[in-house]
PDB file of N, CA and C in Angstrom:
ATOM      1  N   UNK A   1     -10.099 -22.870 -35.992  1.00  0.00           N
ATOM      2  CA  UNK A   1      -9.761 -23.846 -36.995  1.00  0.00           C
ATOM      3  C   UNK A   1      -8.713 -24.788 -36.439  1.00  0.00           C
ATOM      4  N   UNK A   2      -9.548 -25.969 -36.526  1.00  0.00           N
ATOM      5  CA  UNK A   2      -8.112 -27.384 -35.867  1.00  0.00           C
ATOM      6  C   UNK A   2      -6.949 -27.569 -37.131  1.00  0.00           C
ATOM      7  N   UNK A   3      -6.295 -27.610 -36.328  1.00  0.00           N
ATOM      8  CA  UNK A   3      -4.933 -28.122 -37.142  1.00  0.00           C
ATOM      9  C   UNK A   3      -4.987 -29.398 -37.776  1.00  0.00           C
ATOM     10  N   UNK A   4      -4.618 -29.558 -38.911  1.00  0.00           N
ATOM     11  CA  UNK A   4      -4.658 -31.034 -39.459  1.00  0.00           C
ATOM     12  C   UNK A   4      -4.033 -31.912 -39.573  1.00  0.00           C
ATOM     13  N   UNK A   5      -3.834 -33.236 -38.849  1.00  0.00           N
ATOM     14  CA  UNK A   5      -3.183 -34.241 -38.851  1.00  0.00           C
ATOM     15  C   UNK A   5      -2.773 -34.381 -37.740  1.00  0.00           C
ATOM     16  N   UNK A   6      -4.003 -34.216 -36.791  1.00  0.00           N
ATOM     17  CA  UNK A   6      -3.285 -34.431 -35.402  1.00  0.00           C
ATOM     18  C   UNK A   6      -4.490 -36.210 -35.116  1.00  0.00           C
ATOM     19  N   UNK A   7      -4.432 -36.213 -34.149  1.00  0.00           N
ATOM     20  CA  UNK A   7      -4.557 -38.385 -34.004  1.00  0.00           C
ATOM     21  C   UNK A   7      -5.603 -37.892 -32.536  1.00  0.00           C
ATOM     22  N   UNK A   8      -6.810 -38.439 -32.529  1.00  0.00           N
ATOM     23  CA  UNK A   8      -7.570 -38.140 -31.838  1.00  0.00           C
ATOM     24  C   UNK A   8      -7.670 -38.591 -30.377  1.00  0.00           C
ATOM     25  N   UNK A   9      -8.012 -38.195 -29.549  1.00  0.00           N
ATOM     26  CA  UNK A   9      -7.729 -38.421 -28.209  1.00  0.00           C
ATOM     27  C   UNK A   9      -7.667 -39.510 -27.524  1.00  0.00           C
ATOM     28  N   UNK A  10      -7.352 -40.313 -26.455  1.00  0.00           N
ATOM     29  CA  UNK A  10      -8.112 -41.781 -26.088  1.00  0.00           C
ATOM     30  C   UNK A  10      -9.636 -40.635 -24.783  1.00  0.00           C
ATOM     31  N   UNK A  11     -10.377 -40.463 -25.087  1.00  0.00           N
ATOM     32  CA  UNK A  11     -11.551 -39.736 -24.382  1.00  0.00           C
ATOM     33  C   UNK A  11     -11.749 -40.893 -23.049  1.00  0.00           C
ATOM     34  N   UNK A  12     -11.482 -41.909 -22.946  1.00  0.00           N
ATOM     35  CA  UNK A  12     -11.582 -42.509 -21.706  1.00  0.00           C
ATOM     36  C   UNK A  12     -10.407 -42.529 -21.218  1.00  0.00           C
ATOM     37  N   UNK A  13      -9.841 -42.386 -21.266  1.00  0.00           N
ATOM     38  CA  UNK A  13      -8.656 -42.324 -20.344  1.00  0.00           C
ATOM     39  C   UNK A  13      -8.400 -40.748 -19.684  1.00  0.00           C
ATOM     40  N   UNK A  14      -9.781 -40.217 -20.769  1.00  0.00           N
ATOM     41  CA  UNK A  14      -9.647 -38.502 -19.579  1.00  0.00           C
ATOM     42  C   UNK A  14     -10.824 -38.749 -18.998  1.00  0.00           C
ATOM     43  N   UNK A  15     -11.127 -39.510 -19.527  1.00  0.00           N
ATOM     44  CA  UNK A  15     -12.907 -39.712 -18.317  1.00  0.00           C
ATOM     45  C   UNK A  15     -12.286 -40.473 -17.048  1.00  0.00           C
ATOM     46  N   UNK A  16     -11.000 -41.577 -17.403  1.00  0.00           N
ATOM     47  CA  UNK A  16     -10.551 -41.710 -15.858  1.00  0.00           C
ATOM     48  C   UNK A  16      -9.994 -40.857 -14.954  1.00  0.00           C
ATOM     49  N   UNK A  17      -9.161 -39.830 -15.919  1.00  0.00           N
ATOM     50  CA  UNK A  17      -8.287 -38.967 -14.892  1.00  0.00           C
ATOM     51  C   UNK A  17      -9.109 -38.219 -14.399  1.00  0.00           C
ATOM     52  N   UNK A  18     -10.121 -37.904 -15.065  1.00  0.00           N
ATOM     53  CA  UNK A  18     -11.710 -36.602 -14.255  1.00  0.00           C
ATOM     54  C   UNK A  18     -11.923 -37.305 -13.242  1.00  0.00           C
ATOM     55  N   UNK A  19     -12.403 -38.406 -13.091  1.00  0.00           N
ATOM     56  CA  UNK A  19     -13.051 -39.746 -12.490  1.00  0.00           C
ATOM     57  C   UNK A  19     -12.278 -39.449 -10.714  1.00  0.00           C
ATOM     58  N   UNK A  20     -10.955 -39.613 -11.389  1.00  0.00           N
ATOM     59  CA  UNK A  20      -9.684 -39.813 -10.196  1.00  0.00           C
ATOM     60  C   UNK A  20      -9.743 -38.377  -9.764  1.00  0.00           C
ATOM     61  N   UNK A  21      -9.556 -37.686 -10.337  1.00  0.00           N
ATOM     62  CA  UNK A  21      -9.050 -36.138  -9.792  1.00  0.00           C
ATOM     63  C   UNK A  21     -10.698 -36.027  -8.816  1.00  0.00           C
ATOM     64  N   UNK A  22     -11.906 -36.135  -9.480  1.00  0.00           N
ATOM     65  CA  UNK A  22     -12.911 -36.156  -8.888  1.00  0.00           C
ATOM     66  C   UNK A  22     -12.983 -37.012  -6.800  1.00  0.00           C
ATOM     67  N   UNK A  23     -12.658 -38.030  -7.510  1.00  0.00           N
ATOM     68  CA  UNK A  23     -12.125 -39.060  -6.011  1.00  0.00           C
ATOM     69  C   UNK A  23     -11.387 -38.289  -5.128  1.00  0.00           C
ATOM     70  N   UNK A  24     -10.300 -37.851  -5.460  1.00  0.00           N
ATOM     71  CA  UNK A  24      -9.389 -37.313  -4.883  1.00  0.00           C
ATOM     72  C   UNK A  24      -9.856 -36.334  -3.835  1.00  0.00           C
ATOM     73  N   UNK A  25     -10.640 -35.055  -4.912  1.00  0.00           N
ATOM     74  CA  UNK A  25     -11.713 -33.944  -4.453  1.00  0.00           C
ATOM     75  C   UNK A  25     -12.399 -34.594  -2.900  1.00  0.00           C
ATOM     76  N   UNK A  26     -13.083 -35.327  -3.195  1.00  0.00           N
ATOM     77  CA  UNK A  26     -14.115 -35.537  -1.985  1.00  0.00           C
ATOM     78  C   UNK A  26     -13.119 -35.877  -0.861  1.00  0.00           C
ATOM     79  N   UNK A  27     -11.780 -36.902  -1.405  1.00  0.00           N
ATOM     80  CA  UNK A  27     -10.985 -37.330  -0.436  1.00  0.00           C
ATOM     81  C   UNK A  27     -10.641 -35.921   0.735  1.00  0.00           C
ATOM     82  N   UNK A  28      -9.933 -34.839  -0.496  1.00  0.00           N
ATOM     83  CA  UNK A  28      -9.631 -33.523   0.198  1.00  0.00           C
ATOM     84  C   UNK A  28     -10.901 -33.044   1.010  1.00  0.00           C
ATOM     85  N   UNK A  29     -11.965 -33.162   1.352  1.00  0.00           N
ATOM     86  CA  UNK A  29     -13.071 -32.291   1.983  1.00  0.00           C
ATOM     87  C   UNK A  29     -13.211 -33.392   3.227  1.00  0.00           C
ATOM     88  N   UNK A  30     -12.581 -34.306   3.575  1.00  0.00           N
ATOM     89  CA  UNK A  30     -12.326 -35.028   5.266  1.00  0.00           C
ATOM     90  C   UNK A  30     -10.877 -34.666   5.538  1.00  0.00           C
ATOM     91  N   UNK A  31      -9.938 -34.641   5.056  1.00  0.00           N
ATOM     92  CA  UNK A  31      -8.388 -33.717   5.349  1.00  0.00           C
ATOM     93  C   UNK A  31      -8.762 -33.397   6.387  1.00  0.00           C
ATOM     94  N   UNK A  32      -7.959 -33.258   7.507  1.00  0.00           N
ATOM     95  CA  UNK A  32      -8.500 -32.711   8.805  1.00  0.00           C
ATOM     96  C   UNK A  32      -7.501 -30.975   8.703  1.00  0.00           C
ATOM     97  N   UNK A  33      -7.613 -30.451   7.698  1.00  0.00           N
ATOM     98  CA  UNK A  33      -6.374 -29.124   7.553  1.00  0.00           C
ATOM     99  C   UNK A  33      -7.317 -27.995   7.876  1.00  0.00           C
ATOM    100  N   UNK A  34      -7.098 -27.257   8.123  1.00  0.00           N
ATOM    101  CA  UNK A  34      -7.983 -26.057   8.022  1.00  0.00           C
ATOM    102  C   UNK A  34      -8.604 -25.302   6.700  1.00  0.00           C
ATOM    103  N   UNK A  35      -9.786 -24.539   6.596  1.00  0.00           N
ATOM    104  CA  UNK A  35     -10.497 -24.485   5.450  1.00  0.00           C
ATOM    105  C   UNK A  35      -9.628 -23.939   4.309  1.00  0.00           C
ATOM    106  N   UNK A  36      -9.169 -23.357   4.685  1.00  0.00           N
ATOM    107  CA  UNK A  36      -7.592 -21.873   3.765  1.00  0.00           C
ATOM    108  C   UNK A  36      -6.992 -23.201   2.976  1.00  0.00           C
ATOM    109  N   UNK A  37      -6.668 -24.735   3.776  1.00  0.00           N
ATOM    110  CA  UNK A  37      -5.628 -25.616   3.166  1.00  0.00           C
ATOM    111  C   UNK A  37      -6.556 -26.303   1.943  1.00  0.00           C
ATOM    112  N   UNK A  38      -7.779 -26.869   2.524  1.00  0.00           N
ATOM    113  CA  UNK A  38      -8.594 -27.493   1.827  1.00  0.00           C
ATOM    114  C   UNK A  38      -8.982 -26.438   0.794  1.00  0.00           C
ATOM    115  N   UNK A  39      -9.849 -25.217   0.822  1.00  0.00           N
ATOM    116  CA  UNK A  39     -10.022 -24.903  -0.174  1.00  0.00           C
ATOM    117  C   UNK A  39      -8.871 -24.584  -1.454  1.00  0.00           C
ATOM    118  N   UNK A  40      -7.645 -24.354  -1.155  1.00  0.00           N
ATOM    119  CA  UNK A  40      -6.841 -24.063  -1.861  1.00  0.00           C
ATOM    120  C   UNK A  40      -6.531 -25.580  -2.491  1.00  0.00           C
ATOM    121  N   UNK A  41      -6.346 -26.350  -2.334  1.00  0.00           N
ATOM    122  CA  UNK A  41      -6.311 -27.890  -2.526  1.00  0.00           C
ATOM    123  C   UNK A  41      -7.638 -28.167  -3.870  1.00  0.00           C
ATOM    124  N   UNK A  42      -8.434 -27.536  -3.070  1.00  0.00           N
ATOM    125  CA  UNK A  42     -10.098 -28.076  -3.921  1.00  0.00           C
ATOM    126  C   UNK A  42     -10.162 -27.092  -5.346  1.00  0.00           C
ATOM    127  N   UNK A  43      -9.562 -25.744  -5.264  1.00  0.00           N
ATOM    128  CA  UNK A  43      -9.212 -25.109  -6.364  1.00  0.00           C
ATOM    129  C   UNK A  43      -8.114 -25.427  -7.284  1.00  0.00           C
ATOM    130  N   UNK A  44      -7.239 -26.097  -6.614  1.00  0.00           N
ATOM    131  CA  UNK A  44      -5.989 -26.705  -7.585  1.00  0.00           C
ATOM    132  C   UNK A  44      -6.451 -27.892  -8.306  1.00  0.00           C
ATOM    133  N   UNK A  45      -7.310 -28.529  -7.734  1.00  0.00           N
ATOM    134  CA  UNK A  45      -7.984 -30.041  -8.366  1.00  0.00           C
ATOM    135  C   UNK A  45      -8.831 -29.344  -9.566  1.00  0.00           C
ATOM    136  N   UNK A  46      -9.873 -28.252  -9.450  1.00  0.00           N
ATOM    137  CA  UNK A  46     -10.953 -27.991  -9.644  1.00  0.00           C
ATOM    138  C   UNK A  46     -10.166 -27.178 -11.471  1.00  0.00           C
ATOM    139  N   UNK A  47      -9.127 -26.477 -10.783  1.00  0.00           N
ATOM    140  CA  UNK A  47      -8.098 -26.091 -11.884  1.00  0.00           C
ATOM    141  C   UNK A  47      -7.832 -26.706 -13.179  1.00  0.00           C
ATOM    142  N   UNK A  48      -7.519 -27.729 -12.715  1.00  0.00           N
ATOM    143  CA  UNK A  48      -6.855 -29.213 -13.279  1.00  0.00           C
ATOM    144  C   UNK A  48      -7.545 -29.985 -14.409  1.00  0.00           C
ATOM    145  N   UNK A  49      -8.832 -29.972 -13.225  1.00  0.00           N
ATOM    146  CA  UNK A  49     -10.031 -30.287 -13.657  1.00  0.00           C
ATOM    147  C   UNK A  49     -10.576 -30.112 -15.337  1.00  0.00           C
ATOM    148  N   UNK A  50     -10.699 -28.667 -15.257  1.00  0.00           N
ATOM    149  CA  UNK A  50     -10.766 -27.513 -16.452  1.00  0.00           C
ATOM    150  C   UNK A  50     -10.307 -27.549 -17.323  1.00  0.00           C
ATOM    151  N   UNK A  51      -8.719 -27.298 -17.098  1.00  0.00           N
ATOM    152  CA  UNK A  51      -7.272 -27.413 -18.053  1.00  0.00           C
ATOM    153  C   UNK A  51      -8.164 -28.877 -18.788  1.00  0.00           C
ATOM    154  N   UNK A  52      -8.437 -30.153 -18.413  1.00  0.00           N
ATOM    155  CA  UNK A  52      -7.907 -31.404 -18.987  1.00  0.00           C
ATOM    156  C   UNK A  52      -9.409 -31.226 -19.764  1.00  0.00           C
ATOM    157  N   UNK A  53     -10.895 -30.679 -19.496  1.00  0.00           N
ATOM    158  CA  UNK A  53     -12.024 -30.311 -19.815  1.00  0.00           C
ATOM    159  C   UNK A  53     -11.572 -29.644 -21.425  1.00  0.00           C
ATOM    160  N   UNK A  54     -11.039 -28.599 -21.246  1.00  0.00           N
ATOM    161  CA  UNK A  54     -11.136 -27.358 -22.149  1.00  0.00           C
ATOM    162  C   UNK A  54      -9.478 -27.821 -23.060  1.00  0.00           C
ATOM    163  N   UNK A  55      -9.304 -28.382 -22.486  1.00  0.00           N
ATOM    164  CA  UNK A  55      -7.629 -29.224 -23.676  1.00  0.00           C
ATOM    165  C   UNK A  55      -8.315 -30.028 -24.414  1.00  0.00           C
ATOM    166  N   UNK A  56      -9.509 -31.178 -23.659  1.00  0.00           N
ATOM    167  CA  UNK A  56      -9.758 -32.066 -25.135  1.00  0.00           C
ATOM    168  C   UNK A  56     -10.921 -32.175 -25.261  1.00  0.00           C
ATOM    169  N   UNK A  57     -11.965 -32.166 -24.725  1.00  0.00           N
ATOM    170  CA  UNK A  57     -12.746 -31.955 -24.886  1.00  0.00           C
ATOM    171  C   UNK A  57     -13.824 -30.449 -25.770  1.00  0.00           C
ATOM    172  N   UNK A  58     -12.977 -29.255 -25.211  1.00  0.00           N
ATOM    173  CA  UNK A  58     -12.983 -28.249 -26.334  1.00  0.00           C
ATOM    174  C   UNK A  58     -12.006 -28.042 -27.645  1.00  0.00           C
ATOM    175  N   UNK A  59     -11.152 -28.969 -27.136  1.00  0.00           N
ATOM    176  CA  UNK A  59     -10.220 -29.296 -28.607  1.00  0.00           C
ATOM    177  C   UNK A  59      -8.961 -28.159 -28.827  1.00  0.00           C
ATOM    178  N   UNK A  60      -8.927 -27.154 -27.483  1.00  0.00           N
ATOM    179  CA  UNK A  60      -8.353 -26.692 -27.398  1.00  0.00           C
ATOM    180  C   UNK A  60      -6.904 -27.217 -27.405  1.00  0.00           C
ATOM    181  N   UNK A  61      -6.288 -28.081 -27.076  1.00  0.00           N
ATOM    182  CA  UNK A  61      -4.886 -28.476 -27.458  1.00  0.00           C
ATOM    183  C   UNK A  61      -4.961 -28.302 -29.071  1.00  0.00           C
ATOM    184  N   UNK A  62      -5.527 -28.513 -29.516  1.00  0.00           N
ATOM    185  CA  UNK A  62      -5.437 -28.773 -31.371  1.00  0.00           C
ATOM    186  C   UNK A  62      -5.614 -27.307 -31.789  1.00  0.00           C
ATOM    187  N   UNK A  63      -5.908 -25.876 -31.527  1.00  0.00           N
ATOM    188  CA  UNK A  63      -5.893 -24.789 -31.964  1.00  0.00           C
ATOM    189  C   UNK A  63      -4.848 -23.880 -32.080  1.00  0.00           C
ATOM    190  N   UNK A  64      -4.930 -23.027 -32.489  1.00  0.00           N
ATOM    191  CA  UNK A  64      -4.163 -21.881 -32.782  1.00  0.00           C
ATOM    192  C   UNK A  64      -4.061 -21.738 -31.354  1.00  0.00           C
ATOM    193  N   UNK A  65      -2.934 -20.852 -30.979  1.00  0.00           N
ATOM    194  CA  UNK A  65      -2.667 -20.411 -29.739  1.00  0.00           C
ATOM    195  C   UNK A  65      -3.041 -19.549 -28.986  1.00  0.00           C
ATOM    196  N   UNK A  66      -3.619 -18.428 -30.351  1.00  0.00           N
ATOM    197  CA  UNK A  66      -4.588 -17.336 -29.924  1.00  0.00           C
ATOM    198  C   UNK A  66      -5.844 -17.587 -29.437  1.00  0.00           C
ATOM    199  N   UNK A  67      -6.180 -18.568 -30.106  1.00  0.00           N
ATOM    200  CA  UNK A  67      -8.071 -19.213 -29.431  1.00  0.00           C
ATOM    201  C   UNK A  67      -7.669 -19.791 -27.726  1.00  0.00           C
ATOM    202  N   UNK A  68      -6.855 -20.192 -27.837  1.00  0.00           N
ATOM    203  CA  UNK A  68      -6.577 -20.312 -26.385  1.00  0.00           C
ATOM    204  C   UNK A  68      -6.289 -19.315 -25.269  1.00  0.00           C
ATOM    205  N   UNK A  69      -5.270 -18.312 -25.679  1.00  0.00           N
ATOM    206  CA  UNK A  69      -5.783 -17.366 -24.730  1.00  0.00           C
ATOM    207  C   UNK A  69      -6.713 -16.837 -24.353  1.00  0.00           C
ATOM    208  N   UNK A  70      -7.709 -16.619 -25.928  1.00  0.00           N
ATOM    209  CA  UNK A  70      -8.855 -15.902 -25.396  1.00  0.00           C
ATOM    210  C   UNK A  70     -10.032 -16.667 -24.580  1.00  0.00           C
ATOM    211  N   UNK A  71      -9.427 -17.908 -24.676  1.00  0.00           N
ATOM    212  CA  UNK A  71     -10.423 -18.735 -23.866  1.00  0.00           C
ATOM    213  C   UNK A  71     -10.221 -18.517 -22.636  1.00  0.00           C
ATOM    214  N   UNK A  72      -8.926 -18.325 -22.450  1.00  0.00           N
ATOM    215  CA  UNK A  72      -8.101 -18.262 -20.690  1.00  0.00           C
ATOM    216  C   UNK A  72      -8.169 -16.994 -20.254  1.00  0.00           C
ATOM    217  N   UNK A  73      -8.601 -15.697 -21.076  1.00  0.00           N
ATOM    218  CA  UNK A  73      -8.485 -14.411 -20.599  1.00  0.00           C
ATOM    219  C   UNK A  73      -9.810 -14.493 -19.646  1.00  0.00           C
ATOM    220  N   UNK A  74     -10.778 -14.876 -19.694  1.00  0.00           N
ATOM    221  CA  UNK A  74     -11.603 -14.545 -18.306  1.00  0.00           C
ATOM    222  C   UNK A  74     -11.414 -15.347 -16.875  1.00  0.00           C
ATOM    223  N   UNK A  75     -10.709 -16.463 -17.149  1.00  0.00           N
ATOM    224  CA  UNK A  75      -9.855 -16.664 -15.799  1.00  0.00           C
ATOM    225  C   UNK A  75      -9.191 -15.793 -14.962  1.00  0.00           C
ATOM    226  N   UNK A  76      -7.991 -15.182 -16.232  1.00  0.00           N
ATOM    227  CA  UNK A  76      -7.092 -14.396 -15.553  1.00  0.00           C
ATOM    228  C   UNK A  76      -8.304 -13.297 -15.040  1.00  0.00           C
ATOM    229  N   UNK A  77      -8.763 -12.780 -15.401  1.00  0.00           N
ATOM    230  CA  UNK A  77      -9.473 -11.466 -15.182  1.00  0.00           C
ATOM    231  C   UNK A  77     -10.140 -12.308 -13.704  1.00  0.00           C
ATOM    232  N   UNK A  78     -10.813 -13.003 -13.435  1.00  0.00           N
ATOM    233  CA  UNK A  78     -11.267 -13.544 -12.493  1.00  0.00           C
ATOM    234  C   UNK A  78     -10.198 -14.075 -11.241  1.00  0.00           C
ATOM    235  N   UNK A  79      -9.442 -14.489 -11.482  1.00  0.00           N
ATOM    236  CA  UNK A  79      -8.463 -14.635 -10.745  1.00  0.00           C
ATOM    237  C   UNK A  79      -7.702 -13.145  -9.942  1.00  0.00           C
ATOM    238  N   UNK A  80      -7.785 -11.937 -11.194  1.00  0.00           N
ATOM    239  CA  UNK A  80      -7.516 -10.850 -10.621  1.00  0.00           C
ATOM    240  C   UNK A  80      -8.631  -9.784  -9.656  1.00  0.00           C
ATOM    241  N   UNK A  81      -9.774 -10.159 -10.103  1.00  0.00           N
ATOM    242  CA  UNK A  81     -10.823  -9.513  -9.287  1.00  0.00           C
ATOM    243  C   UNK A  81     -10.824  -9.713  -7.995  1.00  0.00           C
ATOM    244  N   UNK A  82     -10.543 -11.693  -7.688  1.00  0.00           N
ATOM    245  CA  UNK A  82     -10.529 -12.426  -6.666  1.00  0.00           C
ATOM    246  C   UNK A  82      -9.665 -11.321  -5.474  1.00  0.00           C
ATOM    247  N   UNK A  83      -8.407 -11.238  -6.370  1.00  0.00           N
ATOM    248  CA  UNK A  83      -7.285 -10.858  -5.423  1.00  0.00           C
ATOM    249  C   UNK A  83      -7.436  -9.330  -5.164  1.00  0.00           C
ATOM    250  N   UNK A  84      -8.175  -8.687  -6.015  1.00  0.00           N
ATOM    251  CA  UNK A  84      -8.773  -7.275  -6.148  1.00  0.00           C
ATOM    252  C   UNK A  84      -9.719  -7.110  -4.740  1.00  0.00           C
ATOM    253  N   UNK A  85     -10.736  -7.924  -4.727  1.00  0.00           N
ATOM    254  CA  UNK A  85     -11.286  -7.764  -3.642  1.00  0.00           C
ATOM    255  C   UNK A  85     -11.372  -8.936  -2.014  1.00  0.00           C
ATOM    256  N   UNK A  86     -10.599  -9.134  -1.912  1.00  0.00           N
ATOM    257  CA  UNK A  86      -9.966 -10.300  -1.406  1.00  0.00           C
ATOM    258  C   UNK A  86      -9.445  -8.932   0.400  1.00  0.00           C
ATOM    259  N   UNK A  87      -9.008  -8.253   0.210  1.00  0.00           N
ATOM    260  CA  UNK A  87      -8.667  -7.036   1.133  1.00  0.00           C
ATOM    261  C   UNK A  87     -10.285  -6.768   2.100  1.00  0.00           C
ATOM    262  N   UNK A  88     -11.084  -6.556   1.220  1.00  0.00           N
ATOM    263  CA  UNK A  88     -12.445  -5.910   1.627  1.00  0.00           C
ATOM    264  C   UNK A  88     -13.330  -6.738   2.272  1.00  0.00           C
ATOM    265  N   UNK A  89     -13.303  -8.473   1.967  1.00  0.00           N
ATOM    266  CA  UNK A  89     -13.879  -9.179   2.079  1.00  0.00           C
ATOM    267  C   UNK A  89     -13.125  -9.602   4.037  1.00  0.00           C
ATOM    268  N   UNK A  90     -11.690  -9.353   4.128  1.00  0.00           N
ATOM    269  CA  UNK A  90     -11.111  -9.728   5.457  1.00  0.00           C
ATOM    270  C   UNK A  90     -11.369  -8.548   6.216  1.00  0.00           C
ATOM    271  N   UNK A  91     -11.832  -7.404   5.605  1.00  0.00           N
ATOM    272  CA  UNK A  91     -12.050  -6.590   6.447  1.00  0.00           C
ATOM    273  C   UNK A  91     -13.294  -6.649   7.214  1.00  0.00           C
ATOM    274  N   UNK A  92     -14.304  -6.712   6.098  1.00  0.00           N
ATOM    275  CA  UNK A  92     -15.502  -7.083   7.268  1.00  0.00           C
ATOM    276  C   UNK A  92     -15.497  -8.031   7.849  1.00  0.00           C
ATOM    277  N   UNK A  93     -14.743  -9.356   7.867  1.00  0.00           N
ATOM    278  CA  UNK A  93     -15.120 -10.782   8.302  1.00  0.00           C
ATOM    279  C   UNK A  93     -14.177 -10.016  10.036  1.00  0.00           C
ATOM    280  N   UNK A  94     -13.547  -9.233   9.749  1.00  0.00           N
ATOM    281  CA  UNK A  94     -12.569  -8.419  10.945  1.00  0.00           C
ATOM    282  C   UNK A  94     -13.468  -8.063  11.889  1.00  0.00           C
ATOM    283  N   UNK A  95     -14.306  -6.999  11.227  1.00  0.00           N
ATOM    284  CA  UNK A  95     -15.477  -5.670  11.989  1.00  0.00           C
ATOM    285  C   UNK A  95     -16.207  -6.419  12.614  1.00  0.00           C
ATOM    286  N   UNK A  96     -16.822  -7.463  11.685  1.00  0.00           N
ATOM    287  CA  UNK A  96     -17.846  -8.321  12.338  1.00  0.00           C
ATOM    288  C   UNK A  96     -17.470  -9.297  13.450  1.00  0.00           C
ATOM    289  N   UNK A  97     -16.406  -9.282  13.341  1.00  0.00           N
ATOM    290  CA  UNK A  97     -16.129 -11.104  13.956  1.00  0.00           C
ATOM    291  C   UNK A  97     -16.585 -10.567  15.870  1.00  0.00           C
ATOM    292  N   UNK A  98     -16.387  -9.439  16.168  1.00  0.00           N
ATOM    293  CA  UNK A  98     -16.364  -8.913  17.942  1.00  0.00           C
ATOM    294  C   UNK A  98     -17.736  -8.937  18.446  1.00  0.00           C
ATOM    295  N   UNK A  99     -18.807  -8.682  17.129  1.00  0.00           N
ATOM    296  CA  UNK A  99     -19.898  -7.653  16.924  1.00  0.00           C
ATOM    297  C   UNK A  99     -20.801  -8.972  17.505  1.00  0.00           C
ATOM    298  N   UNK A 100     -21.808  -8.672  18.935  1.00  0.00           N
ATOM    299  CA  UNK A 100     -22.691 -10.110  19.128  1.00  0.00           C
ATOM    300  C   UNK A 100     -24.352  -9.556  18.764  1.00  0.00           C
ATOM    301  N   UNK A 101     -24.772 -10.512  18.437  1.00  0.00           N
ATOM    302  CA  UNK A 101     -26.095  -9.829  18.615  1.00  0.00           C
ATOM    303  C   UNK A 101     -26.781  -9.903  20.230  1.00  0.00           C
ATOM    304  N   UNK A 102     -27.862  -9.412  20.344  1.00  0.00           N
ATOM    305  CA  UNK A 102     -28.400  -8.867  21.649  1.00  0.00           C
ATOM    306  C   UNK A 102     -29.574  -9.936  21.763  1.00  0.00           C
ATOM    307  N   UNK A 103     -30.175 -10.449  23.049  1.00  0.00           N
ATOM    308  CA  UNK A 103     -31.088 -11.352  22.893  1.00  0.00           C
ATOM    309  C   UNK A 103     -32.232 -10.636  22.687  1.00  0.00           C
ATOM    310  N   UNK A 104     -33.115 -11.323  21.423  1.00  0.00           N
ATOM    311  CA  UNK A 104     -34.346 -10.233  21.491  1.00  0.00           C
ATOM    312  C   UNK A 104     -35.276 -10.296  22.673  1.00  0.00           C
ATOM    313  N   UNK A 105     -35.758  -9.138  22.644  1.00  0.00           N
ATOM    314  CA  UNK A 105     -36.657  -8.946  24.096  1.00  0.00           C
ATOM    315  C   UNK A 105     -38.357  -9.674  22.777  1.00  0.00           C
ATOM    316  N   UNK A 106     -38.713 -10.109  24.084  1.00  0.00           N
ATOM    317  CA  UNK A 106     -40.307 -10.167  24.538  1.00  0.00           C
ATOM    318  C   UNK A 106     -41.111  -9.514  24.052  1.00  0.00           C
ATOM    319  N   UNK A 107     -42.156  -9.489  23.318  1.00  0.00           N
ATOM    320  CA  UNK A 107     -42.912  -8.489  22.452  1.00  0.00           C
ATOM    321  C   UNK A 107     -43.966  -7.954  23.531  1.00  0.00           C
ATOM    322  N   UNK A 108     -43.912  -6.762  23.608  1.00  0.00           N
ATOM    323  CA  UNK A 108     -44.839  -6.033  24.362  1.00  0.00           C
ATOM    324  C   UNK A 108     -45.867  -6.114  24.694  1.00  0.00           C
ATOM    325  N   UNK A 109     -46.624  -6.358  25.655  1.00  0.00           N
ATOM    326  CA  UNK A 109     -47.985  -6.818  25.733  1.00  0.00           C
ATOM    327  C   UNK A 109     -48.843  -5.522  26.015  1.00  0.00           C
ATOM    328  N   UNK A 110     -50.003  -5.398  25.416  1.00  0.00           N
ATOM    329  CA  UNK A 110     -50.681  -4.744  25.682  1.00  0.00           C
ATOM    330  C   UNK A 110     -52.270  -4.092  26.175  1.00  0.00           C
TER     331      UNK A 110
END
């Protein structure tokens, strides 16, 4: 339930800041940084992104405070899985990284 007497958004002026934050995005993916910099960059935009999505466009700024967390609780939970399995994922990229494959042989003639 929206609160009443609140003054409705200017909706283009978040279609510019999407617009821009969007620009920005592609700008970050020529960055000459390494992938760790860029992707962390492309998730902070992508973040941002969301927040300004789910503030006015879901009308979430105008709600109770509780509808908002529960909107934000599968982030957090996602954000914690990330870091949950985030260990397991460097481990194999570890095991594997030495590991070459073998040139295949020649199929047997017979």
């Amino acid at each position: 339930m929206a609160t009443d007497g609140h003054s409705h958004p200017n909706y283009m002026a978040i279609f510019w800041w999407l617009a821009a934050l969007t620009v920005i995005e592609l700008g970050v993916v020529f960055l000459p940084f390494g992938k760790m910099i860029n992707g962390t960059m492309l998730c902070a935009l992508a973040l941002g992104k969301a927040a300004l999505v789910a503030a006015y466009f879901m009308h979430l700024k105008f709600e109770f405070r509780s509808l908002t967390l529960i909107a934000f609780t599968p982030l957090v939970i996602a954000v914690l899985l990330i870091f949950v399995l985030m260990p397991d994922s460097f481990a194999v990229a570890k095991k594997t990284a030495g590991v070459q494959k073998a040139p295949a042989a020649a199929p047997a003639k017979h």
